[in-house]
N, C-alpha and C. Protein backbone atom coordinates (compact mmCIF):
# COMPACT_ATOMS: atom_id res chain seq x y z
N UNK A 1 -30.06 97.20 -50.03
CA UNK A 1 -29.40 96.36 -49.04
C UNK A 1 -28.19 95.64 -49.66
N UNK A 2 -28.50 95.31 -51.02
CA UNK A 2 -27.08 94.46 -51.40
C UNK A 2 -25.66 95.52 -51.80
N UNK A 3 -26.44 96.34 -51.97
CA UNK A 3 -25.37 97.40 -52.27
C UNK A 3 -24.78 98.01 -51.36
N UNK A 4 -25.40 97.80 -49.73
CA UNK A 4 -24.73 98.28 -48.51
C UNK A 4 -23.70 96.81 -48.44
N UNK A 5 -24.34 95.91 -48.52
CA UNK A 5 -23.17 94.84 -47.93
C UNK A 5 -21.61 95.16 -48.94
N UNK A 6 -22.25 95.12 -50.44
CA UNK A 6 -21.27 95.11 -51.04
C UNK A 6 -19.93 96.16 -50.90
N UNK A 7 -20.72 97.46 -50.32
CA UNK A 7 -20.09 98.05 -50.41
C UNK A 7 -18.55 98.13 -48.42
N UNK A 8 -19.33 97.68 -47.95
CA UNK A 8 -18.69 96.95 -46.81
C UNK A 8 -17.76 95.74 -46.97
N UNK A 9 -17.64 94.85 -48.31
CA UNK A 9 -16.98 94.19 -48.36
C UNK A 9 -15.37 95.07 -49.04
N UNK A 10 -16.30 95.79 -49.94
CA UNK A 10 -15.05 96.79 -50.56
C UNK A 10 -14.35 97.79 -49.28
N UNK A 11 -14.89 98.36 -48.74
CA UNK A 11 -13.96 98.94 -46.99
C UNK A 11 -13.17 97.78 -46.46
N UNK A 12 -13.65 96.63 -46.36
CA UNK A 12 -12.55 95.60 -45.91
C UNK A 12 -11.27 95.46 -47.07
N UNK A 13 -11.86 95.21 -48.23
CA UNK A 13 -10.84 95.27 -49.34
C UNK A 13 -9.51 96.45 -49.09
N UNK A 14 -10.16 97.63 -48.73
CA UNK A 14 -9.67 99.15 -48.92
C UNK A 14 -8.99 99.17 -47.23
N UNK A 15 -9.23 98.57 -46.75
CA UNK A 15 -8.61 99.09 -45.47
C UNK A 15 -7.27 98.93 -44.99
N UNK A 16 -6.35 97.94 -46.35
CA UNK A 16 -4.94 98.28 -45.58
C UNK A 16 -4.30 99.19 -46.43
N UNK A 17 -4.85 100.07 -47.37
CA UNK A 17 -3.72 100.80 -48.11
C UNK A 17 -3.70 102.25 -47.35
N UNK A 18 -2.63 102.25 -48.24
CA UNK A 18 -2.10 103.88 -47.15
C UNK A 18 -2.86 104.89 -47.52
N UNK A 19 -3.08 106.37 -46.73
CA UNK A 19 -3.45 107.10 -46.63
C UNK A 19 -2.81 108.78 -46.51
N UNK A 20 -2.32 108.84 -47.51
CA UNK A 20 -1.87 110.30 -47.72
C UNK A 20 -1.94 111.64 -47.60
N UNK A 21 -3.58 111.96 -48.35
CA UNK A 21 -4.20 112.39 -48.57
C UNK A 21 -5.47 112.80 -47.58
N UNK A 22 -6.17 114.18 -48.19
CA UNK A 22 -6.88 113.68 -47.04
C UNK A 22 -7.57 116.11 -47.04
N UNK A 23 -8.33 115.83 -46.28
CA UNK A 23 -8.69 117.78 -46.10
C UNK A 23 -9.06 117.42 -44.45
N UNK A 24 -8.90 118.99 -44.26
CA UNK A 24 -9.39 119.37 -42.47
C UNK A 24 -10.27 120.31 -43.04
N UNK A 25 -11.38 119.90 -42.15
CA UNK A 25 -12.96 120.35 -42.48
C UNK A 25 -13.54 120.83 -40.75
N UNK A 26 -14.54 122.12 -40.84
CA UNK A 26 -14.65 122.62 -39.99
C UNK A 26 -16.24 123.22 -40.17
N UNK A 27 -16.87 122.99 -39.03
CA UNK A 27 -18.13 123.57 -38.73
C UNK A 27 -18.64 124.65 -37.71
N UNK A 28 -19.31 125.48 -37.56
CA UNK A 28 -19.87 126.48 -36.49
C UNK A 28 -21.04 126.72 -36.60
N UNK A 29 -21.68 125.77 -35.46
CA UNK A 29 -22.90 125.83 -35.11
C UNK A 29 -23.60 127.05 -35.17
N UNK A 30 -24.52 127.48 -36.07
CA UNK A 30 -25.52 128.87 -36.18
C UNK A 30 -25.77 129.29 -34.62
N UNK A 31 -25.24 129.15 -33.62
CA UNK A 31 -25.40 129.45 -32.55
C UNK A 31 -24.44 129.88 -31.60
N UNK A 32 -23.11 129.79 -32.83
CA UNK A 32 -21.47 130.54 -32.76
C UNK A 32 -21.34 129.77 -30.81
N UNK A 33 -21.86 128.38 -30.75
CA UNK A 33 -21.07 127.87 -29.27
C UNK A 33 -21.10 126.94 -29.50
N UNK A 34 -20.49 126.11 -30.70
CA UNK A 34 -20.39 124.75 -31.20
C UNK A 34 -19.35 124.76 -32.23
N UNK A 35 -18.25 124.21 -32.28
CA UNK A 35 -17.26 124.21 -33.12
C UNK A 35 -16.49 122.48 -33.10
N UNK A 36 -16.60 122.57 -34.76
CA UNK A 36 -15.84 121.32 -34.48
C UNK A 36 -14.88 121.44 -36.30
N UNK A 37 -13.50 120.68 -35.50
CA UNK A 37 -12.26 120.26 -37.01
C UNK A 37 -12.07 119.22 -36.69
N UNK A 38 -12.08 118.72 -37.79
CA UNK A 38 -12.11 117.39 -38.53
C UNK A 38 -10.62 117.06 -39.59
N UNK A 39 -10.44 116.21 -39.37
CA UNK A 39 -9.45 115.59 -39.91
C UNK A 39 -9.67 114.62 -40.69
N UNK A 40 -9.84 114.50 -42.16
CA UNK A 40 -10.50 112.88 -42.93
C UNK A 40 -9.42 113.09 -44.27
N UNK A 41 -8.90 111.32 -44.16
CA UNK A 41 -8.12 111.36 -44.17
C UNK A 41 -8.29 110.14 -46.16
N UNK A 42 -7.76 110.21 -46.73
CA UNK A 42 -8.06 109.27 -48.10
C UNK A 42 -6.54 108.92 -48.75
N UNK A 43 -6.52 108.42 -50.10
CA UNK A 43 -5.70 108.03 -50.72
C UNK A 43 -5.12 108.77 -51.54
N UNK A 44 -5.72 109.52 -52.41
CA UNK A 44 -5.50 110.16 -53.30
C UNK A 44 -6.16 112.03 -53.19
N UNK A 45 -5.32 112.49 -53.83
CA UNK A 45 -5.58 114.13 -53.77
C UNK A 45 -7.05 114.52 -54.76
N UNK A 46 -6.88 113.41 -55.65
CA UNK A 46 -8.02 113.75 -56.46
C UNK A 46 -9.68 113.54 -55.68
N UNK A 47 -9.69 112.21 -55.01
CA UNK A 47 -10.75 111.95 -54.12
C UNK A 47 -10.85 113.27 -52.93
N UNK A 48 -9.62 113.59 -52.64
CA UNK A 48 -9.73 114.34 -51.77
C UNK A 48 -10.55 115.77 -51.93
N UNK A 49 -10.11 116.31 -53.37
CA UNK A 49 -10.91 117.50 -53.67
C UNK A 49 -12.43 117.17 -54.45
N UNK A 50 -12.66 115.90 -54.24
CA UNK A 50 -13.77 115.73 -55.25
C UNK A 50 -15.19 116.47 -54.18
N UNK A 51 -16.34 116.68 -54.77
CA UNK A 51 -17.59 117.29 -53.93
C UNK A 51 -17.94 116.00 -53.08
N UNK A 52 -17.97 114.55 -53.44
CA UNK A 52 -18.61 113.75 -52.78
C UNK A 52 -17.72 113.70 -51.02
N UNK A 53 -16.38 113.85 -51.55
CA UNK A 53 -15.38 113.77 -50.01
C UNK A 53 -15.58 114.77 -49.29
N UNK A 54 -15.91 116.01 -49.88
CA UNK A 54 -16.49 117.45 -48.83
C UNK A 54 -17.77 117.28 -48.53
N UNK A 55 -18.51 116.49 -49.45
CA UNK A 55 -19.97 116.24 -48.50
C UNK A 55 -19.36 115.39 -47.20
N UNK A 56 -19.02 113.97 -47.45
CA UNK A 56 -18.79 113.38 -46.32
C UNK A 56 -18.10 114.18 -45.24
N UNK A 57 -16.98 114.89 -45.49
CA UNK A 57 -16.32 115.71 -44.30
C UNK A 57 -17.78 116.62 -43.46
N UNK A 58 -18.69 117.31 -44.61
CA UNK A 58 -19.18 118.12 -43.88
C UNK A 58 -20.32 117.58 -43.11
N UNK A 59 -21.04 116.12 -43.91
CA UNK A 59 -21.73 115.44 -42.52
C UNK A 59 -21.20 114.50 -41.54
N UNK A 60 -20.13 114.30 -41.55
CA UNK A 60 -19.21 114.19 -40.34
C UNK A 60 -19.25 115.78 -39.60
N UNK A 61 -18.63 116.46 -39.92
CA UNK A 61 -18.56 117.43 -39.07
C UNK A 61 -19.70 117.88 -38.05
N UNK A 62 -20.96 117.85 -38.94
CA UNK A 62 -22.36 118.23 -38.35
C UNK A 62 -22.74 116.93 -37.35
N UNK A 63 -22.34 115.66 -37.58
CA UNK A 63 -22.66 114.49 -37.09
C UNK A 63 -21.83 114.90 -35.13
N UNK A 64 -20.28 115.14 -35.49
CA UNK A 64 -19.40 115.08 -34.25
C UNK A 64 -20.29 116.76 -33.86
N UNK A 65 -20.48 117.88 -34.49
CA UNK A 65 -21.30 118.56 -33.70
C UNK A 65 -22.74 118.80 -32.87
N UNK A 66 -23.63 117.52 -33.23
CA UNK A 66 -24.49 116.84 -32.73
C UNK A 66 -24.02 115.80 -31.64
N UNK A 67 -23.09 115.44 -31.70
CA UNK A 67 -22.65 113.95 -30.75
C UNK A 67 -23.12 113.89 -29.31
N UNK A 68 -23.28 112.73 -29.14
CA UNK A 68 -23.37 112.06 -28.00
C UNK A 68 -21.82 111.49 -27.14
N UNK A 69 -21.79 112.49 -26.38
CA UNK A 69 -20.62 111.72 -25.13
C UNK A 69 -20.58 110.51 -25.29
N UNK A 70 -21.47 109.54 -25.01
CA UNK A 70 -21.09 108.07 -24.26
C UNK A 70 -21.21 107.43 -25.04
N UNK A 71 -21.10 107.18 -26.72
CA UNK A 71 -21.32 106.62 -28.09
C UNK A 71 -20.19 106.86 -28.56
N UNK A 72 -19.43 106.14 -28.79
CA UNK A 72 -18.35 106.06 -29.76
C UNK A 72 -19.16 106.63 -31.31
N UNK A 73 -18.25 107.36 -32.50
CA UNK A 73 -18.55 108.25 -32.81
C UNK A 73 -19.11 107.13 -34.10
N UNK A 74 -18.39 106.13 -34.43
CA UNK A 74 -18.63 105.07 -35.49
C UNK A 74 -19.94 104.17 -35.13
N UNK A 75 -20.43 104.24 -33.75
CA UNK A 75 -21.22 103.23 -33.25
C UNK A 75 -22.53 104.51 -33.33
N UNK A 76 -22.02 105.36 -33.20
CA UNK A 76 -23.58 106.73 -33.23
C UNK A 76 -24.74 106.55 -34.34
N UNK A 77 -25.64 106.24 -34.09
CA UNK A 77 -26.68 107.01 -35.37
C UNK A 77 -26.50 107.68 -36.09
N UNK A 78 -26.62 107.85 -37.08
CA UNK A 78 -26.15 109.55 -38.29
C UNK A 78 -27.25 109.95 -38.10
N UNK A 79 -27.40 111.25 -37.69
CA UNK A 79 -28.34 112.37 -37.75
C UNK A 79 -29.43 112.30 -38.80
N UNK A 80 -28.89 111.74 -39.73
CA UNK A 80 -29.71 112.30 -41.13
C UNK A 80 -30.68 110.44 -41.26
N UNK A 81 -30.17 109.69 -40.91
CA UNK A 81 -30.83 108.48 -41.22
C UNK A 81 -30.36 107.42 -39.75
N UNK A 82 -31.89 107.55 -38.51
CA UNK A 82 -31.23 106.42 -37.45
C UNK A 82 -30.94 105.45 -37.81
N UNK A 83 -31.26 104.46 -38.79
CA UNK A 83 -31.01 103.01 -39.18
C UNK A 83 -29.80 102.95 -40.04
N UNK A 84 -28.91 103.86 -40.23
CA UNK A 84 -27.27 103.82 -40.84
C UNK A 84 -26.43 104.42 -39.18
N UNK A 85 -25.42 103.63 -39.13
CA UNK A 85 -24.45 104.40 -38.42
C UNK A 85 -23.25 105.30 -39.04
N UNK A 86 -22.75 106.02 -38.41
CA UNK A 86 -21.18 106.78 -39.25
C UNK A 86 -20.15 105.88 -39.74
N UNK A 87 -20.41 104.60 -39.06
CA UNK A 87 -19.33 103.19 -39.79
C UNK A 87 -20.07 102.92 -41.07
N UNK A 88 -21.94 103.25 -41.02
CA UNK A 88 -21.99 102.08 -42.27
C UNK A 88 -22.11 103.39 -43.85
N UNK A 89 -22.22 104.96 -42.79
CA UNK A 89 -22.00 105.73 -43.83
C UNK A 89 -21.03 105.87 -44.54
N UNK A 90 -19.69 106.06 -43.82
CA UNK A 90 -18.50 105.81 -44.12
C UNK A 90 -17.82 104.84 -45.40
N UNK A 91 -18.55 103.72 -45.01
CA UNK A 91 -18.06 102.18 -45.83
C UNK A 91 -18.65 102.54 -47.41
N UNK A 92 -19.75 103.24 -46.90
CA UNK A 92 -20.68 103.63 -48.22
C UNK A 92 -19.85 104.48 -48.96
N UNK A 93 -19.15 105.71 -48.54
CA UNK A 93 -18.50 106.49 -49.27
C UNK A 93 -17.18 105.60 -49.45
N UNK A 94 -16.69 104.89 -49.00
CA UNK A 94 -15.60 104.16 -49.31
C UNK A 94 -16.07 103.22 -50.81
N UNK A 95 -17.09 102.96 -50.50
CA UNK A 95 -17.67 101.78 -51.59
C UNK A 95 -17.87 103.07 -52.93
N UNK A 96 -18.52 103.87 -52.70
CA UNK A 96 -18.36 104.97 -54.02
C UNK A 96 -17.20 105.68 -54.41
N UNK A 97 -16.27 106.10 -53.62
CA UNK A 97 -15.27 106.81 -54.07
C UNK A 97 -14.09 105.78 -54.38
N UNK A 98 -14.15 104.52 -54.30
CA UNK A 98 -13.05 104.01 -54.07
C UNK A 98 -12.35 103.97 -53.76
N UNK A 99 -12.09 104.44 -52.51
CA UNK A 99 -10.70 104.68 -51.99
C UNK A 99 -10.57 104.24 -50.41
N UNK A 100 -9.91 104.20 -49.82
CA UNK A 100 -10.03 103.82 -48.15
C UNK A 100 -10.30 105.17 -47.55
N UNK A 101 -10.90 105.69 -46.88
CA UNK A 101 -11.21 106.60 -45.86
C UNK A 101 -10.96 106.59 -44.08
N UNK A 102 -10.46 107.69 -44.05
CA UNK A 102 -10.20 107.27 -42.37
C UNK A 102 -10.75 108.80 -41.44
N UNK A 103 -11.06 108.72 -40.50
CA UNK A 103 -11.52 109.97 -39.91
C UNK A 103 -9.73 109.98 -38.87
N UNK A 104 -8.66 110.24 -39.23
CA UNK A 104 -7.89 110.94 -38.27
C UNK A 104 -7.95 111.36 -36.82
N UNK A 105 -8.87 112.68 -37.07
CA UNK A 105 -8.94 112.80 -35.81
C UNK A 105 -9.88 114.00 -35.74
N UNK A 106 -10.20 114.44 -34.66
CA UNK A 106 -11.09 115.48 -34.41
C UNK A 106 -11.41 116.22 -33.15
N UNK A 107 -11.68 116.98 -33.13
CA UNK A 107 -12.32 117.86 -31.78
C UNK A 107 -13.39 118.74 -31.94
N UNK A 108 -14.26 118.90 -30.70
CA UNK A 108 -15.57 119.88 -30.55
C UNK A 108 -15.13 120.57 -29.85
N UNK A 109 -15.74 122.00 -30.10
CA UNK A 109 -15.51 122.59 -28.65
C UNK A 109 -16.82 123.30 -28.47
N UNK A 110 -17.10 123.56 -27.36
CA UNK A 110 -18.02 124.24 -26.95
C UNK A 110 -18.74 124.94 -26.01
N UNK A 111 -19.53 125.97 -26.30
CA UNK A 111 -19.18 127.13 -24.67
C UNK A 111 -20.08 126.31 -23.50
């Protein structure tokens, strides 16, 4: 728990620097009628290629291909743990990678 707050104080710290950097990440539901690209967005090129920033892209991706319509995507449950949201996962990878993180932008599509 102290290490979630802390790491939420560091996302506030991190949240006015710029954002350069960054990969487009993409999923297809084993059921080839679920597609979603992702746009996440960071500071640096090095964070950007690191494994911890392609994990986060890829449970984001699986997260917006699970989604709920009427939930804003930051206010959603994460799939993997109901008692974290995608804001407080997020802050978390912000608090480990050091860097500011932003989700850009994104789309699903599906048949």
């Amino acid at each position: 728990e102290i290490l979630r707050k802390r790491g939420k104080e560091w996302a506030k710290k991190k949240a006015e620097r710029e954002m350069r950097e960054g990969i487009v990440a993409s999923y297809i539901h084993p059921n080839k009628k679920i597609g979603v690209l992702l746009e996440l967005n960071c500071e640096t090129d090095f964070v950007a290629e690191s494994q911890d920033f392609q994990n986060l892209a890829h449970e984001l991706c699986l997260q917006i291909a699970a989604m709920r319509d009427e939930i804003p995507l930051f206010q959603q449950p994460w799939i993997r743990d109901e008692n974290r949201t995608i804001k407080d996962l997020v802050q978390e990878y912000i608090a480990k990678l050091g860097e500011n993180i932003a989700i850009k932008r994104f789309v699903r599509y599906e048949l």
